[in-house]
Protein backbone atom coordinates (compact mmCIF):
# COMPACT_ATOMS: atom_id res chain seq x y z
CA UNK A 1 -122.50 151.12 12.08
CA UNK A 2 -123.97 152.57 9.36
CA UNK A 3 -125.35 156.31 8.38
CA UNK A 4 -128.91 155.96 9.40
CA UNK A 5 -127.88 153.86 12.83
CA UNK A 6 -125.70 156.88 13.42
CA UNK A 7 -127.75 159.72 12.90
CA UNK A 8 -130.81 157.72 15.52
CA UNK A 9 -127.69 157.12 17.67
CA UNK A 10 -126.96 161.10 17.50
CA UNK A 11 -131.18 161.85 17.61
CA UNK A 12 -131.73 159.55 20.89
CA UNK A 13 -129.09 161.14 22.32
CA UNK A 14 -129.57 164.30 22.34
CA UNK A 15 -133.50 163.80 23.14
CA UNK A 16 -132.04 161.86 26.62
CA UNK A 17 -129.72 164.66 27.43
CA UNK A 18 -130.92 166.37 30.80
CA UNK A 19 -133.63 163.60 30.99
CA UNK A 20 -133.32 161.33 34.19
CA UNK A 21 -134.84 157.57 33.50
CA UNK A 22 -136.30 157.17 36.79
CA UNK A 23 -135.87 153.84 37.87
CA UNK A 24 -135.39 152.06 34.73
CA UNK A 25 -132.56 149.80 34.32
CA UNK A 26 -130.79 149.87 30.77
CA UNK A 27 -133.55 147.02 28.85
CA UNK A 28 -135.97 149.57 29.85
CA UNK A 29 -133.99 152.29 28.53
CA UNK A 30 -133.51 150.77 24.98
CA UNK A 31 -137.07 149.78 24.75
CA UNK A 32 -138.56 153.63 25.90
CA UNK A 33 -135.49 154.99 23.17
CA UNK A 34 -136.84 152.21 20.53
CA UNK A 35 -140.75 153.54 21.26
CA UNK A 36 -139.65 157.58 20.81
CA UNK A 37 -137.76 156.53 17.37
CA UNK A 38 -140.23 154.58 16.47
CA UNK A 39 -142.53 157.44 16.43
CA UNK A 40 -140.33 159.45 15.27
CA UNK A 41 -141.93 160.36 11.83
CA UNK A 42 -143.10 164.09 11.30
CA UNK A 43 -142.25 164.88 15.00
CA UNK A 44 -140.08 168.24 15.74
CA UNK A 45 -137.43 167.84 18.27
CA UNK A 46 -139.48 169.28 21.16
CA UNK A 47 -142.27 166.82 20.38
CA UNK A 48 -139.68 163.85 20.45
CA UNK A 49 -138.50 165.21 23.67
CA UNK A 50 -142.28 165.42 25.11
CA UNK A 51 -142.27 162.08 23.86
CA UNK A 52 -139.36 160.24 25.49
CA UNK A 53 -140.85 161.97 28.87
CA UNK A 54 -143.87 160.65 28.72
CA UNK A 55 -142.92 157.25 27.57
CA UNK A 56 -140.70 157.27 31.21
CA UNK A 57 -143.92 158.48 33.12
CA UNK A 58 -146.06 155.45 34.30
CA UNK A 59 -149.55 155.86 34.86
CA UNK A 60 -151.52 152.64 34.74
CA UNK A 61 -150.01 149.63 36.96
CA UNK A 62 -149.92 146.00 35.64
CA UNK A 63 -152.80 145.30 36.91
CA UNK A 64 -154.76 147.76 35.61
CA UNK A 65 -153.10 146.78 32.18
CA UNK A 66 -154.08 143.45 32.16
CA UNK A 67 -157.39 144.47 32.50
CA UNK A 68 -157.11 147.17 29.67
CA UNK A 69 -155.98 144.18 27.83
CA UNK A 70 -158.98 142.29 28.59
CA UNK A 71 -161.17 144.71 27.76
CA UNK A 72 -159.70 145.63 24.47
CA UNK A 73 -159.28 141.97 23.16
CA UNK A 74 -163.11 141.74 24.41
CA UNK A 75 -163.99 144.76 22.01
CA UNK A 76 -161.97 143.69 19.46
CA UNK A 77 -161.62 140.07 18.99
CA UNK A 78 -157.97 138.42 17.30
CA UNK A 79 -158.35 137.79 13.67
CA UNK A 80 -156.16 136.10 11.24
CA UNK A 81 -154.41 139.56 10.96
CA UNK A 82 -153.36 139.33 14.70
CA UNK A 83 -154.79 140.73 17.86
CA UNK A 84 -154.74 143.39 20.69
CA UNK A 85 -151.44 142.79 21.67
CA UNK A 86 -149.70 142.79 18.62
CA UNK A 87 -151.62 146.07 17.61
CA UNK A 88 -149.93 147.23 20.47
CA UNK A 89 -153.11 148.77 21.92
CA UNK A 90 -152.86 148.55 25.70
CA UNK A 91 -149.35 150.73 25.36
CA UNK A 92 -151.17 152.78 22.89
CA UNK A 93 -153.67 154.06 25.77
CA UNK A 94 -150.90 154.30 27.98
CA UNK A 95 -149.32 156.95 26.00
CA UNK A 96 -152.54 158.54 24.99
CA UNK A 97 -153.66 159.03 28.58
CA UNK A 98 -150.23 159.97 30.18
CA UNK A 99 -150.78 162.91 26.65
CA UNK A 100 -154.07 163.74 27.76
CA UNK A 101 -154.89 163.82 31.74
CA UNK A 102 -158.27 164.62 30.93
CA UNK A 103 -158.73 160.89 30.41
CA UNK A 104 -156.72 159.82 33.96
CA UNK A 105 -159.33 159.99 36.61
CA UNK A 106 -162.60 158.11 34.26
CA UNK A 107 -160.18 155.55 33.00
CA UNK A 108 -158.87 154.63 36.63
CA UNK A 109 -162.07 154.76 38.25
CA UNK A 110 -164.46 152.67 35.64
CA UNK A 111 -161.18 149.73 36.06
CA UNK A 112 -161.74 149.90 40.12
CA UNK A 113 -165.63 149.99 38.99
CA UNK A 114 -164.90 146.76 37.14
CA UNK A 115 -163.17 144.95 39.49
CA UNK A 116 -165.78 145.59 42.27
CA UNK A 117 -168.73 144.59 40.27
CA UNK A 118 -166.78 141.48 39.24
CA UNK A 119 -166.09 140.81 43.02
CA UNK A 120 -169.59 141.63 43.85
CA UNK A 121 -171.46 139.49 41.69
CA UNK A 122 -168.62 136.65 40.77
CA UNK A 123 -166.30 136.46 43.78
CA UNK A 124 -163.48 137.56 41.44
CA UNK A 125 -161.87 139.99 39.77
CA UNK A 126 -162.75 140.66 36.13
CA UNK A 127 -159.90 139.24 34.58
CA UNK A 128 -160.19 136.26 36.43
CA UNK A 129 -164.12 135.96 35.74
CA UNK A 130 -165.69 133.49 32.66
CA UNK A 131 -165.99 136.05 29.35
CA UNK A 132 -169.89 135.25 29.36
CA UNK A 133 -169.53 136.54 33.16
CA UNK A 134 -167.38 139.47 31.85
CA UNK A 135 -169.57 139.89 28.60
CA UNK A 136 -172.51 140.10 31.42
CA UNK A 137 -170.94 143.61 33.28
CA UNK A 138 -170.24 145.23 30.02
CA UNK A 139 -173.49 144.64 28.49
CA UNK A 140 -174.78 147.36 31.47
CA UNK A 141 -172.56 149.82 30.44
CA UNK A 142 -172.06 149.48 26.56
CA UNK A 143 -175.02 150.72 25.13
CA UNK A 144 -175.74 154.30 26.70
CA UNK A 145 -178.24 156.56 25.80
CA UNK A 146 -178.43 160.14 25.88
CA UNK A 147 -177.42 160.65 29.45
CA UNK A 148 -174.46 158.56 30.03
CA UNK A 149 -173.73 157.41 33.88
CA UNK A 150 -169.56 157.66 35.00
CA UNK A 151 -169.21 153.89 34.11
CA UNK A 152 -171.17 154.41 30.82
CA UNK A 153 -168.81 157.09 29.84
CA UNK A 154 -165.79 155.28 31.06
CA UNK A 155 -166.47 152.30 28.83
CA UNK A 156 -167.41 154.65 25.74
CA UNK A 157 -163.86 156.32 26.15
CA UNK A 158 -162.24 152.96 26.15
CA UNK A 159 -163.69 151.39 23.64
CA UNK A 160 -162.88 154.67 21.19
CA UNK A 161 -159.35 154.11 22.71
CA UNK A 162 -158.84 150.64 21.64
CA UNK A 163 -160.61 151.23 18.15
CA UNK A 164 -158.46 154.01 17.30
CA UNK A 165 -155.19 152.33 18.71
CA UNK A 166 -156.30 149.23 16.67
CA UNK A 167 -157.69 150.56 13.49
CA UNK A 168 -154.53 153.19 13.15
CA UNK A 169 -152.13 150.06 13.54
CA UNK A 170 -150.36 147.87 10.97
CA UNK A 171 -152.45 145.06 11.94
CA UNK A 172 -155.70 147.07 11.81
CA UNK A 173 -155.20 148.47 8.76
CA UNK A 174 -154.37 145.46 7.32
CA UNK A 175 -157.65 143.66 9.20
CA UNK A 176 -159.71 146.70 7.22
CA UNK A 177 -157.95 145.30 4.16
CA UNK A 178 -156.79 148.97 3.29
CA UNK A 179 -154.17 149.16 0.36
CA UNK A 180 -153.77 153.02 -0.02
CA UNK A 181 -152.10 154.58 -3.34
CA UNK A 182 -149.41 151.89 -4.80
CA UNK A 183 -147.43 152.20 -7.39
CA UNK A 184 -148.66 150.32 -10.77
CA UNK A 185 -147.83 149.81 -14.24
CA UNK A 186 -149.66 152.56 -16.59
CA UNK A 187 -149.27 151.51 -20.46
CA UNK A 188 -151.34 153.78 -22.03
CA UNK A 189 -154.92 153.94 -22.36
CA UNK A 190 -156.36 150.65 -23.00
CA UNK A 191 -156.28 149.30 -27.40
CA UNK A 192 -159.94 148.65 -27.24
CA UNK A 193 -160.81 152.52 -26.09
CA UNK A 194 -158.40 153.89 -28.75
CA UNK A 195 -159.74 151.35 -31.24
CA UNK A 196 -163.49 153.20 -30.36
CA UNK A 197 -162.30 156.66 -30.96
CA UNK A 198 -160.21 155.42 -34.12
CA UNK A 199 -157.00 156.01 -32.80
CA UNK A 200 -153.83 153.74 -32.26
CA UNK A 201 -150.64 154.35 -30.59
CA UNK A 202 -147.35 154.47 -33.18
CA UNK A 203 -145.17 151.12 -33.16
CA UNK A 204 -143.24 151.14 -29.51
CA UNK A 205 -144.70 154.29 -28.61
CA UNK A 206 -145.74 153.98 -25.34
CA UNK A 207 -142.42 152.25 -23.74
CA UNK A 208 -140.30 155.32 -25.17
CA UNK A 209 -142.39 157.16 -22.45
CA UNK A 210 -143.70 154.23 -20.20
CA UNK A 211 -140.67 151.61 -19.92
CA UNK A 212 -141.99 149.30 -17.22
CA UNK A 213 -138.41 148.13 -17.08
CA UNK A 214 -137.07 151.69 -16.29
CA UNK A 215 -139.71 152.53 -13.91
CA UNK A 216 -137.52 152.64 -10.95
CA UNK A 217 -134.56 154.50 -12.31
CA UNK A 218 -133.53 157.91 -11.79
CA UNK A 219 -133.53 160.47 -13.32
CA UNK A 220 -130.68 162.40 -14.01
CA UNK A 221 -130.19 165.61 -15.98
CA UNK A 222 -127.14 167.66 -17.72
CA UNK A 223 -126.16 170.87 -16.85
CA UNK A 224 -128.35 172.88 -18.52
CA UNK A 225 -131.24 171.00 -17.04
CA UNK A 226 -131.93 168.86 -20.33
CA UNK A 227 -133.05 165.05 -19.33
CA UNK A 228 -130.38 162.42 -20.58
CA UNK A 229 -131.86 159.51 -18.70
């Protein structure tokens, strides 16, 4: 084992200590301590611990996840970058709503909503209806105006869930095509704009403070704090 698989052995541990894993069976337990360290950037200990005991509450059942996954994939369609699932998104709300209540009792009543207008009008239950049939039910509710009925607002707080849970992803951000700050090679300013304000670097100049080849290297320094390297 090495160093940093024994300091998240020590971290998990002591985050499960006077926890009780209701009803989970050991697979569950790895995959609820995989989520918490997962997470685990930027996160005090308390907040890891109101982590782990959320991620053993359950809130949504299977069936009500399936249809969050529906729903989600129907808001945001796979790309080539991957999909819903591999975002992670339906778990995503999960935690979200287990974190904030105030979502619980919309959420769970615009799904029974869904599944009795599906019934009503299709003889089915929405996952089980055609998409265009689907498609058909959320064109009533997606496009609210100013006052917003229950169902209205229950599909507008979905639909910022799975956006959010998507577009804060690995897959999402790499669907928006988002690069961020990397790390390039800097040579100096360009010949051509020295050349127009009649300057020029000195022979090997820049690489005795721009070594491409000694980019990575640290640096070290003597004891009286003079750079050697």
């Amino acid at each position: 084992m090495n160093r940093r698989d024994s300091i998240k052995t020590i971290a998990i541990s002591a985050l499960a200590s006077g926890l009780v894993l209701e009803g989970c069976i050991q697979g569950e337990k790895e995959v609820i301590y995989k989520n918490v360290w997962k997470y685990k950037y930027g996160r005090t200990p308390e907040e890891l611990k109101r982590d782990l005991e959320l991620l053993n509450q359950v809130f949504f059942s299977k069936n009500e996840l399936n249809t969050i996954r529906v729903l989600a994939h129907l808001i945001v369609p796979p790309t080539k970058e991957g999909d819903i699932d591999k975002a992670e998104v339906p778990e995503f709300i999960e935690f979200i709503v287990k974190d904030t209540p105030s979502y619980q009792k919309t959420l769970r009543e615009g799904l029974i909503w869904l599944d009795e207008t599906s019934i009503e009008n299709f003889g089915r239950n929405f996952i089980d209806c055609e998409i265009k049939d689907q498609k058909s039910i959320l064109d009533k509710i997606a496009f609210a105006k100013n006052e917003k009925s229950k169902e209205e607002i229950f599909f507008s707080n979905i639909r910022n869930l799975v956006i959010t849970g998507y577009f804060s992803s690995e897959v999402g951000i790499s669907d928006l095509g988002y690069k961020g700050n990397q790390p390039n090679m800097w040579d100096g300013v360009p010949d051509d704009v020295m050349q127009a304000h009649g300057f020029s670097y000195e022979k090997d100049w820049k690489y005795d403070f721009v070594n491409p080849m000694t980019r990575n290297d640290i640096a070290q320094w003597d004891e009286n704090g003079d750079l050697i390297t």
